[in-house]
Protein backbone atom coordinates (compact mmCIF):
# COMPACT_ATOMS: atom_id res chain seq x y z
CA UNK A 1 6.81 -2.74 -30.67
CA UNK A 2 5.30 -5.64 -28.27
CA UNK A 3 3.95 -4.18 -25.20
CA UNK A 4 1.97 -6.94 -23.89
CA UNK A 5 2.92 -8.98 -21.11
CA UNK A 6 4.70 -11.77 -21.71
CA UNK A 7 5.83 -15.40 -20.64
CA UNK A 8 8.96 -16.74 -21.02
CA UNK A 9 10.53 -20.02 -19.98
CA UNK A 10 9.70 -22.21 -16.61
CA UNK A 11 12.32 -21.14 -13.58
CA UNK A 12 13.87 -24.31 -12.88
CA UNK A 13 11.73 -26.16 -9.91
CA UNK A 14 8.69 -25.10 -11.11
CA UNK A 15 8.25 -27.80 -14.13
CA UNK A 16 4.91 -29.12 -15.03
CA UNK A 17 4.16 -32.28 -16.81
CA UNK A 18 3.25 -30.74 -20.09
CA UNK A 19 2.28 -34.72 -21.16
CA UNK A 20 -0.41 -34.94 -18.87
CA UNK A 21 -1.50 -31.43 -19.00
CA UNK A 22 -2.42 -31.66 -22.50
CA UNK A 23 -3.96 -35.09 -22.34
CA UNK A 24 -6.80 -32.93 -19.14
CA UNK A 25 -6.89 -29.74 -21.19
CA UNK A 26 -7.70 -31.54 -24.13
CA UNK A 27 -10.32 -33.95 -22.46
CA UNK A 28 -11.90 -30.92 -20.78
CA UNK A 29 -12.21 -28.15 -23.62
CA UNK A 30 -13.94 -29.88 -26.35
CA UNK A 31 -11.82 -28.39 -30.30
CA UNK A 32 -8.71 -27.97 -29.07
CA UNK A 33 -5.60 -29.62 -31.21
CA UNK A 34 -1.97 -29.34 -31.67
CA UNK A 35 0.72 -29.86 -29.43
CA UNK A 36 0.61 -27.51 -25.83
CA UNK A 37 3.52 -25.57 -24.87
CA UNK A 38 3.75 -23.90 -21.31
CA UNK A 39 5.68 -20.78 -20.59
CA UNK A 40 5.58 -18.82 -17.24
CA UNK A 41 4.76 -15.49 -16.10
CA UNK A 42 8.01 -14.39 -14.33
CA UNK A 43 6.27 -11.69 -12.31
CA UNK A 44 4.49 -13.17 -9.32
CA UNK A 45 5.11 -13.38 -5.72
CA UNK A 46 2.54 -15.84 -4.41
CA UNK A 47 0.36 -18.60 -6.91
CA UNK A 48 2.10 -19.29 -10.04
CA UNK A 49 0.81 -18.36 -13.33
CA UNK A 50 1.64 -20.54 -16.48
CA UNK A 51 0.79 -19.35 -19.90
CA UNK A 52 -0.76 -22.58 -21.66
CA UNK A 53 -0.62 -22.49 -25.66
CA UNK A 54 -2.17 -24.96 -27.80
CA UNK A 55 -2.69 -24.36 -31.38
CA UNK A 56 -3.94 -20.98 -31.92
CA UNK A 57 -5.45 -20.76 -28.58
CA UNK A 58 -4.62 -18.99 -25.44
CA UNK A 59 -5.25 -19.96 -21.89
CA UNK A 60 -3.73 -19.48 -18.36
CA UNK A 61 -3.31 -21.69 -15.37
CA UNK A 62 -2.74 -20.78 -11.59
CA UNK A 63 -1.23 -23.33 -9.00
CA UNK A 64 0.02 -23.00 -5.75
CA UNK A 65 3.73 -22.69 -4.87
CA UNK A 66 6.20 -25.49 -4.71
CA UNK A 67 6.99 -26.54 -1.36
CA UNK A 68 4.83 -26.40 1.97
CA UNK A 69 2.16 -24.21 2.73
CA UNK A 70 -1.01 -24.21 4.41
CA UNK A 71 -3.64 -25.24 1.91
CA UNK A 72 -5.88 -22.30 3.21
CA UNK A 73 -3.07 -19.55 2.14
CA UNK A 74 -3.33 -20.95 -1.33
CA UNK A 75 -6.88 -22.10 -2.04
CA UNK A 76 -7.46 -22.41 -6.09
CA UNK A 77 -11.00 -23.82 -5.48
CA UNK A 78 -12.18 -20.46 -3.54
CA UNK A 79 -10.08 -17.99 -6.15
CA UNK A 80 -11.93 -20.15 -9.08
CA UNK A 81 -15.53 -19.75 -7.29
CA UNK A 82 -14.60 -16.06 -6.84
CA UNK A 83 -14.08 -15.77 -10.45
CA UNK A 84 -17.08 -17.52 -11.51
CA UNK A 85 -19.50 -15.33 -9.57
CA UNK A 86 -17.73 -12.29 -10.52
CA UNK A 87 -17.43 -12.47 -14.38
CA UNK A 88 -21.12 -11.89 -15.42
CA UNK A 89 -20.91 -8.46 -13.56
CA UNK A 90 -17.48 -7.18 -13.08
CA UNK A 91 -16.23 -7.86 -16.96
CA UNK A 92 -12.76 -7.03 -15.84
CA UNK A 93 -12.23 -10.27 -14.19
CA UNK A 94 -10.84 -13.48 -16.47
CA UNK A 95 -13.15 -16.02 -17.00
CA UNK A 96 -12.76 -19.33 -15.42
CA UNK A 97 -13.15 -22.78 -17.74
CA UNK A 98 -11.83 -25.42 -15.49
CA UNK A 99 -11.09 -26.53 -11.80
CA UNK A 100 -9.57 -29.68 -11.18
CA UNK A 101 -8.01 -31.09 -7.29
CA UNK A 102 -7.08 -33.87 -9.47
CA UNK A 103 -3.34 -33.84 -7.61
CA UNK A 104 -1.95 -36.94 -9.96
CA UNK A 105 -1.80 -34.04 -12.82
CA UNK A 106 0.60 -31.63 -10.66
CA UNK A 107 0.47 -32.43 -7.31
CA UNK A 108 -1.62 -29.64 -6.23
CA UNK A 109 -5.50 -28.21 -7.35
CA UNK A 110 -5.29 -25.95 -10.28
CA UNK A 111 -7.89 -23.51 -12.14
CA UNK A 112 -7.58 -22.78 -16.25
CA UNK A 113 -8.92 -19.64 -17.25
CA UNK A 114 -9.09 -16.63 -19.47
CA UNK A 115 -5.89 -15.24 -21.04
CA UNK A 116 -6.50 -11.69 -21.34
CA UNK A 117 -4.03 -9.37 -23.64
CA UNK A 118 -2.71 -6.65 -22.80
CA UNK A 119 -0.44 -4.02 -21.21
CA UNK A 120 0.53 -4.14 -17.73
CA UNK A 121 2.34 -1.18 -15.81
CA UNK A 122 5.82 -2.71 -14.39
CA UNK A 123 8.15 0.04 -12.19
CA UNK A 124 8.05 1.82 -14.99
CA UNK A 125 6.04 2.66 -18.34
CA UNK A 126 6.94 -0.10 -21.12
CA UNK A 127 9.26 1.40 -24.05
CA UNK A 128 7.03 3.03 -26.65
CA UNK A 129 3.95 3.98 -24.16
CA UNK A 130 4.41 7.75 -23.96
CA UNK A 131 1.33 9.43 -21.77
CA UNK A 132 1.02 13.19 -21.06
CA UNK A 133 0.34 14.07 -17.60
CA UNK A 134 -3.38 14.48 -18.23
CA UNK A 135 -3.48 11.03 -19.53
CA UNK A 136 -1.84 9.59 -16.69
CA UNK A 137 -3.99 11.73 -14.15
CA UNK A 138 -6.93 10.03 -16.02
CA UNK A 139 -5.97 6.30 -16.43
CA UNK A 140 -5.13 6.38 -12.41
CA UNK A 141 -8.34 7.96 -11.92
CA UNK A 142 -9.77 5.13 -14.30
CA UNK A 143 -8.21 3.06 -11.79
CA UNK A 144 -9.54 4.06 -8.92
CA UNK A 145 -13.26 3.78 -10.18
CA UNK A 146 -13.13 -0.08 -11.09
CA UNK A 147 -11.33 -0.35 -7.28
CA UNK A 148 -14.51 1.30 -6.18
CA UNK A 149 -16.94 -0.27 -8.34
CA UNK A 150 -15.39 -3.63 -7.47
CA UNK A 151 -16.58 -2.56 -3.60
CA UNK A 152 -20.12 -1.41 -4.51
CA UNK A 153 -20.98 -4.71 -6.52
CA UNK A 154 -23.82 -6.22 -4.21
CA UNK A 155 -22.29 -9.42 -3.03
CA UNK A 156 -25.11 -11.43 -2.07
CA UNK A 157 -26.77 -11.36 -5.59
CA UNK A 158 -23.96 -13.06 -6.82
CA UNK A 159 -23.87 -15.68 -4.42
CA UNK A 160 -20.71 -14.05 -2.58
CA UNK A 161 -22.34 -13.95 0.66
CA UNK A 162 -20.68 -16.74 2.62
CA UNK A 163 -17.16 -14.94 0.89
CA UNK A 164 -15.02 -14.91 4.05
CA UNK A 165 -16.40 -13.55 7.90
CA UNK A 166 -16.87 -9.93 7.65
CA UNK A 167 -17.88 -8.82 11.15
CA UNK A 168 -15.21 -7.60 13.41
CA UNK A 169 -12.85 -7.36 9.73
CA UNK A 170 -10.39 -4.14 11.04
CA UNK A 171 -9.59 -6.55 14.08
CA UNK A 172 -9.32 -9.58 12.58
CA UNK A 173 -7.55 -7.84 9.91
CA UNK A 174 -4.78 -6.05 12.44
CA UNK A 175 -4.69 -9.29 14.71
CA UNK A 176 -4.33 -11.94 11.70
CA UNK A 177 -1.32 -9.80 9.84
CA UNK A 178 0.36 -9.26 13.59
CA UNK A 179 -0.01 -13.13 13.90
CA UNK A 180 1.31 -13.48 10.40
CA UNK A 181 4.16 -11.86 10.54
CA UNK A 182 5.67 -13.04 13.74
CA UNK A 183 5.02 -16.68 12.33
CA UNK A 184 7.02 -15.33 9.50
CA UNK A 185 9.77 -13.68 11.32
CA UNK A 186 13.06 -14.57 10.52
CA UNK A 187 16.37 -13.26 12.61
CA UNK A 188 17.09 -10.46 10.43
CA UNK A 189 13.92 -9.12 9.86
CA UNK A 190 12.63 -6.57 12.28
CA UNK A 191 10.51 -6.73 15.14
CA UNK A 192 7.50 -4.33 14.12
CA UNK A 193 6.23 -4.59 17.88
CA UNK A 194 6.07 -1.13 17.90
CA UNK A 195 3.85 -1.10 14.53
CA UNK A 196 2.00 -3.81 15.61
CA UNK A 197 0.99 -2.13 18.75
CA UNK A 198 0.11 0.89 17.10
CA UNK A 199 -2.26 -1.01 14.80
CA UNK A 200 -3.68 -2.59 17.92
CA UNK A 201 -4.69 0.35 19.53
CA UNK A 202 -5.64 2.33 17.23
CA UNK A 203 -8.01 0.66 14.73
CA UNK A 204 -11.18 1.67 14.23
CA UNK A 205 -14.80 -0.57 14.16
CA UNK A 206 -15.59 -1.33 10.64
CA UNK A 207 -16.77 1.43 7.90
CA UNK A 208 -19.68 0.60 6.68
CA UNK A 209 -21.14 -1.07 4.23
CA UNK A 210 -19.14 -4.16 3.60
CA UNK A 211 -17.77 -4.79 0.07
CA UNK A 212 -16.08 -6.82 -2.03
CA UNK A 213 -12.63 -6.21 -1.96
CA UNK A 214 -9.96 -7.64 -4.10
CA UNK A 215 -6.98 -7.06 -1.13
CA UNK A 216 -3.95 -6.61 -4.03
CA UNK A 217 -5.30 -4.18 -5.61
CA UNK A 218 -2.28 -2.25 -7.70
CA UNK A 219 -1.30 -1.20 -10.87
CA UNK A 220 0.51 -4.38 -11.68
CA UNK A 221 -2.85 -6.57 -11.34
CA UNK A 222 -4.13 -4.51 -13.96
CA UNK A 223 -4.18 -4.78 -17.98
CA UNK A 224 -4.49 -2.26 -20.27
CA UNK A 225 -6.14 -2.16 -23.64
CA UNK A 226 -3.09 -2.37 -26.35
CA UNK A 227 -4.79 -0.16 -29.28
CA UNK A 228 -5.84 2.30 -26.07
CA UNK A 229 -4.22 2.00 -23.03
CA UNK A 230 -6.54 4.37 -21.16
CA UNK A 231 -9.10 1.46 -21.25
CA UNK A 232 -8.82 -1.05 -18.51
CA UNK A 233 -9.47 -4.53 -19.94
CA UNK A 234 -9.03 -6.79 -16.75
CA UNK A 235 -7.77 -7.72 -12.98
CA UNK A 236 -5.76 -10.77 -11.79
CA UNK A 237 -5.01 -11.51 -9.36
CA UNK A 238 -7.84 -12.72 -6.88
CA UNK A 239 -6.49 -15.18 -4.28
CA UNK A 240 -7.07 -12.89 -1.45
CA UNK A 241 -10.07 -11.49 -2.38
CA UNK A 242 -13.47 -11.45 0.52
CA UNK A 243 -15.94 -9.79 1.91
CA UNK A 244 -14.17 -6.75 4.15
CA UNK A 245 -13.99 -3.34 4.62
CA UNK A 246 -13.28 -1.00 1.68
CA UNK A 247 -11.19 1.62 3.45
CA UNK A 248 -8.96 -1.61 4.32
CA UNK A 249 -8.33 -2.33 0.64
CA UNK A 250 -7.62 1.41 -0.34
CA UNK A 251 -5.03 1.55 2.69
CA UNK A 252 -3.40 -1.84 1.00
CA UNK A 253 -3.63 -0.28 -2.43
CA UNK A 254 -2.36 2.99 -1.46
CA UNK A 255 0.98 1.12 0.23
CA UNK A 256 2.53 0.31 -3.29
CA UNK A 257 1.57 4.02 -3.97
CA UNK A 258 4.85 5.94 -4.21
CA UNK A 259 5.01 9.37 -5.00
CA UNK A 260 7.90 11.89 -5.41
CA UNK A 261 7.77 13.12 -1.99
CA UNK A 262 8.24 10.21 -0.27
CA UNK A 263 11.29 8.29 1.43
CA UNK A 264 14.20 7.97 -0.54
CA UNK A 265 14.34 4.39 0.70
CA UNK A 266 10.84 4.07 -0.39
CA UNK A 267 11.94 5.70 -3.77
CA UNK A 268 14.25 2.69 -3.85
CA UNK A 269 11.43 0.21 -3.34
CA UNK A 270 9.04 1.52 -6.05
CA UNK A 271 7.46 -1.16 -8.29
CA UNK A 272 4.93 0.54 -10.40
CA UNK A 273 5.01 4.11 -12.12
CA UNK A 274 3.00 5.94 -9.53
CA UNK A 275 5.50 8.75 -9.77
CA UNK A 276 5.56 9.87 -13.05
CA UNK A 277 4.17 13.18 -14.19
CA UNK A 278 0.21 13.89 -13.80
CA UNK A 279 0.23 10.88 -11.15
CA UNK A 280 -2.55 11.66 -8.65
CA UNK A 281 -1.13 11.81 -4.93
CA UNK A 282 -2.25 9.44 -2.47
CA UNK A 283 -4.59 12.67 -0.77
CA UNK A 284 -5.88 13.28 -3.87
CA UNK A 285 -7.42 9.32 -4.42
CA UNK A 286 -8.46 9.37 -1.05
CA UNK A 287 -10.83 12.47 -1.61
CA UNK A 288 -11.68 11.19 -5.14
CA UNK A 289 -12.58 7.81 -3.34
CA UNK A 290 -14.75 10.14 -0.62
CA UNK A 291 -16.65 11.28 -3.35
CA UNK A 292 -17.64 8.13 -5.18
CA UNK A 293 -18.05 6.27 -2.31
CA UNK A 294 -19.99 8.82 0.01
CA UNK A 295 -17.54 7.86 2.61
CA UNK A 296 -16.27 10.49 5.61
CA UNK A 297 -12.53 9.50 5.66
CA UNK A 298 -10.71 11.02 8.39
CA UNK A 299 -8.48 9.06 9.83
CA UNK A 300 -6.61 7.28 6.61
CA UNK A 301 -3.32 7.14 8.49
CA UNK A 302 -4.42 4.01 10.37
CA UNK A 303 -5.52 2.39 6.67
CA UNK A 304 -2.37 3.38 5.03
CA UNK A 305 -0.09 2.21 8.23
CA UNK A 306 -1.87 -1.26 8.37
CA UNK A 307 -1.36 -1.21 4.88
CA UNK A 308 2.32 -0.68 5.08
CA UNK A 309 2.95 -3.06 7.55
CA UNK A 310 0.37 -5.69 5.79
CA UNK A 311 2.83 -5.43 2.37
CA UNK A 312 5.98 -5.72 4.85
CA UNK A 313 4.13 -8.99 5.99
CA UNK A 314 3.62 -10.54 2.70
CA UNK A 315 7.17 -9.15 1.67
CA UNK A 316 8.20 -11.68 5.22
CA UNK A 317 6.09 -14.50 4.10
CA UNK A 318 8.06 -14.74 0.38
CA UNK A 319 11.37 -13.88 2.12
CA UNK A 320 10.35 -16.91 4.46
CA UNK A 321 10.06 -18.89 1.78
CA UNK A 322 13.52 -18.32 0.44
CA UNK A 323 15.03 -18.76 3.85
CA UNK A 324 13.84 -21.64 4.34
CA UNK A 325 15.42 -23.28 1.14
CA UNK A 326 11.07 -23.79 -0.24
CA UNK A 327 11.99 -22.07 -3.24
CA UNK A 328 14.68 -21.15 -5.42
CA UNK A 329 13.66 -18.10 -7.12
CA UNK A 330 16.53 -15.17 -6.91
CA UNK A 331 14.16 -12.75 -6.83
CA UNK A 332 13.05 -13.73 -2.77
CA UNK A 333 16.63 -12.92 -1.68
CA UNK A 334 16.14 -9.20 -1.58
CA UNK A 335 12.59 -9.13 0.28
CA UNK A 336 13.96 -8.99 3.25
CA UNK A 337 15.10 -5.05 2.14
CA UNK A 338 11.61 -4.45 1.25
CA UNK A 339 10.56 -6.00 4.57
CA UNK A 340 12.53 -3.25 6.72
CA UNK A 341 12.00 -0.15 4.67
CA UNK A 342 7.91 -1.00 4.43
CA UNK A 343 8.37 -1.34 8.38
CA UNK A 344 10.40 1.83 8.42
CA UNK A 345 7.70 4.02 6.33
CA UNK A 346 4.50 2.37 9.15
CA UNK A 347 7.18 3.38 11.98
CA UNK A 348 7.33 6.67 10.72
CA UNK A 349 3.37 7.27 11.06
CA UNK A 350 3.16 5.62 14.40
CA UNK A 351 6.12 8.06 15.59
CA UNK A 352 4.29 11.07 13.95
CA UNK A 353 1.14 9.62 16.02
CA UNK A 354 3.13 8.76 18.90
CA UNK A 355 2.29 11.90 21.76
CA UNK A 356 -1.58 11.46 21.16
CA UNK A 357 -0.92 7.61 21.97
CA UNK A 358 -2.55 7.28 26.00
């Protein structure tokens, strides 16, 4: 049975000329022959992932969006310099071949890289991948270690060290998603002021060090071995990675974490298999992280809030998207669900918070 993750055909609106394609591919990876066919990866939110085949290789290429965005949001040129300082230590990243801003190609920069194989956890476990409980405990455990050794990778060997601005990250953080989201705001999405507020107030100066951190990263960024599933073989994913504080990137990881306690309406929003049986609770990867990391974490409310109401933003800024008539993908027209029960779950901490609020 075929477990990997597969593409299947281009959503209409998102064509590429496979013509001229082939003709740069071709002229840029010396051996390559036959004719190229492009599927797409159905999956993402954000960039758009293409599978290119040509012959009996593999490769696959990451654009922006159709329609109008800030170039910044969307920046293939930073992901693909990310990628190429990353991949001689961090072997779970895909390697990069070729960057072009070329826009008479597709209208947009692009990056080629890496296709790597393999499993990839979807809401729930693919048919024919049967874990016990231990296994599962493990592999999220797994998981959790390449988050953290991600963060402890010393940036400015790898020439990372101009990645982003790191001082002041919590507020610029807090402030820059508050910003985002009422730029996003449509008039049936909720306010958040409350939230937002709450964030405001409440966040903490930066734990130190610094890291790397990847800023998306969840189960369904990463790919697991085929022949041993256990083994993690790569992340994707990398457009929002920078320099920032770790604790930050736990509390956005641990926002797609849904376990069986939680919400109903969160229950309802659950895209990764977080709940099944042996799944480690999100208390239980916060002390784990503690104890790789040496960190004191006492205050991981404010990290998991912000990263609630960071995932309800990016849930806005898709939605947006759709509202606005930039894209025709199906799968935008439910966001704004996601948008009010991700607010709803951040509400719930602030009101839990609320009488120790001055």
């Amino acid at each position: 049975m075929n477990r990997i993750d597969g593409a299947t055909t281009i959503r209409k609106g998102e064509e590429l000329d496979v013509a001229r394609i082939e003709e740069f591919i071709k002229d840029s990876i010396p051996g390559l022959s036959g004719s190229l066919i492009i599927n797409q990866f159905p999956k993402g939110h954000s960039n758009l992932t293409y599978l290119l085949s040509i012959g009996e290789k593999e490769f696959v290429l990451r654009r922006p969006p159709f329609g109008r965005k800030a170039k910044s949001a969307h920046d293939m040129s930073r992901e693909y310099r990310i990628l190429k300082a990353l991949r001689p230590v961090y072997s779970y990243c895909p390697e990069p071949f070729i960057y072009s801003d070329d826009e008479t190609i597709m209208g947009r920069p692009f990056y080629i890289m890496q296709r790597i194989r393999g499993i990839i956890l979807r809401r729930d476990f693919p048919a024919g991948l049967v874990l016990t409980a231990s296994q599962v405990n493990k592999l999220y455990q797994n998981v959790l270690r390449v988050q953290h050794e991600l963060h402890f990778i010393d940036h400015k060997k790898i020439g990372l060290e101009n990645l982003g601005k790191p001082n002041d990250y919590v507020k610029r953080q807090v402030k820059g998603w508050c910003e985002r989201y009422k730029s996003a705001r449509t008039p049936d999405a909720p306010d958040a002021e409350k939230v937002m507020a709450w964030l405001i107030e409440q966040m903490p100066p930066d734990s130190k060090p610094l890291g790397l951190v990847h800023n998306d990263f969840k189960l369904d960024n990463i790919i697991l071995d085929e022949s041993d599933p256990m083994n993690i073989v790569g992340v994707l994913d990398w457009e929002m990675a920078t320099i920032g504080d770790p604790l930050m990137d736990l509390g956005s990881s641990l926002a797609y974490w849904i376990q069986n306690d939680d919400h109903p309406d969160m229950q309802a929003i659950r895209m990764m298999p977080t709940n099944a049986e042996g799944a480690p609770t999100r208390e239980e990867l916060i002390g784990l992280y503690s104890e790789l990391s040496g960190r004191k974490i006492d205050n991981f409310d404010f990290y998991y809030c912000f990263g609630l109401f960071r995932l309800a933003a990016i849930a806005q800024q898709i939605y947006y998207r759709y509202y606005h008539g930039q894209t025709k993908d199906e799968r935008f027209k439910t966001m704004i669900i996601g948008v009010h029960v991700l607010e709803n779950a951040a509400r719930r901490i602030v009101d839990r918070y609320g009488s120790q609020i001055d």
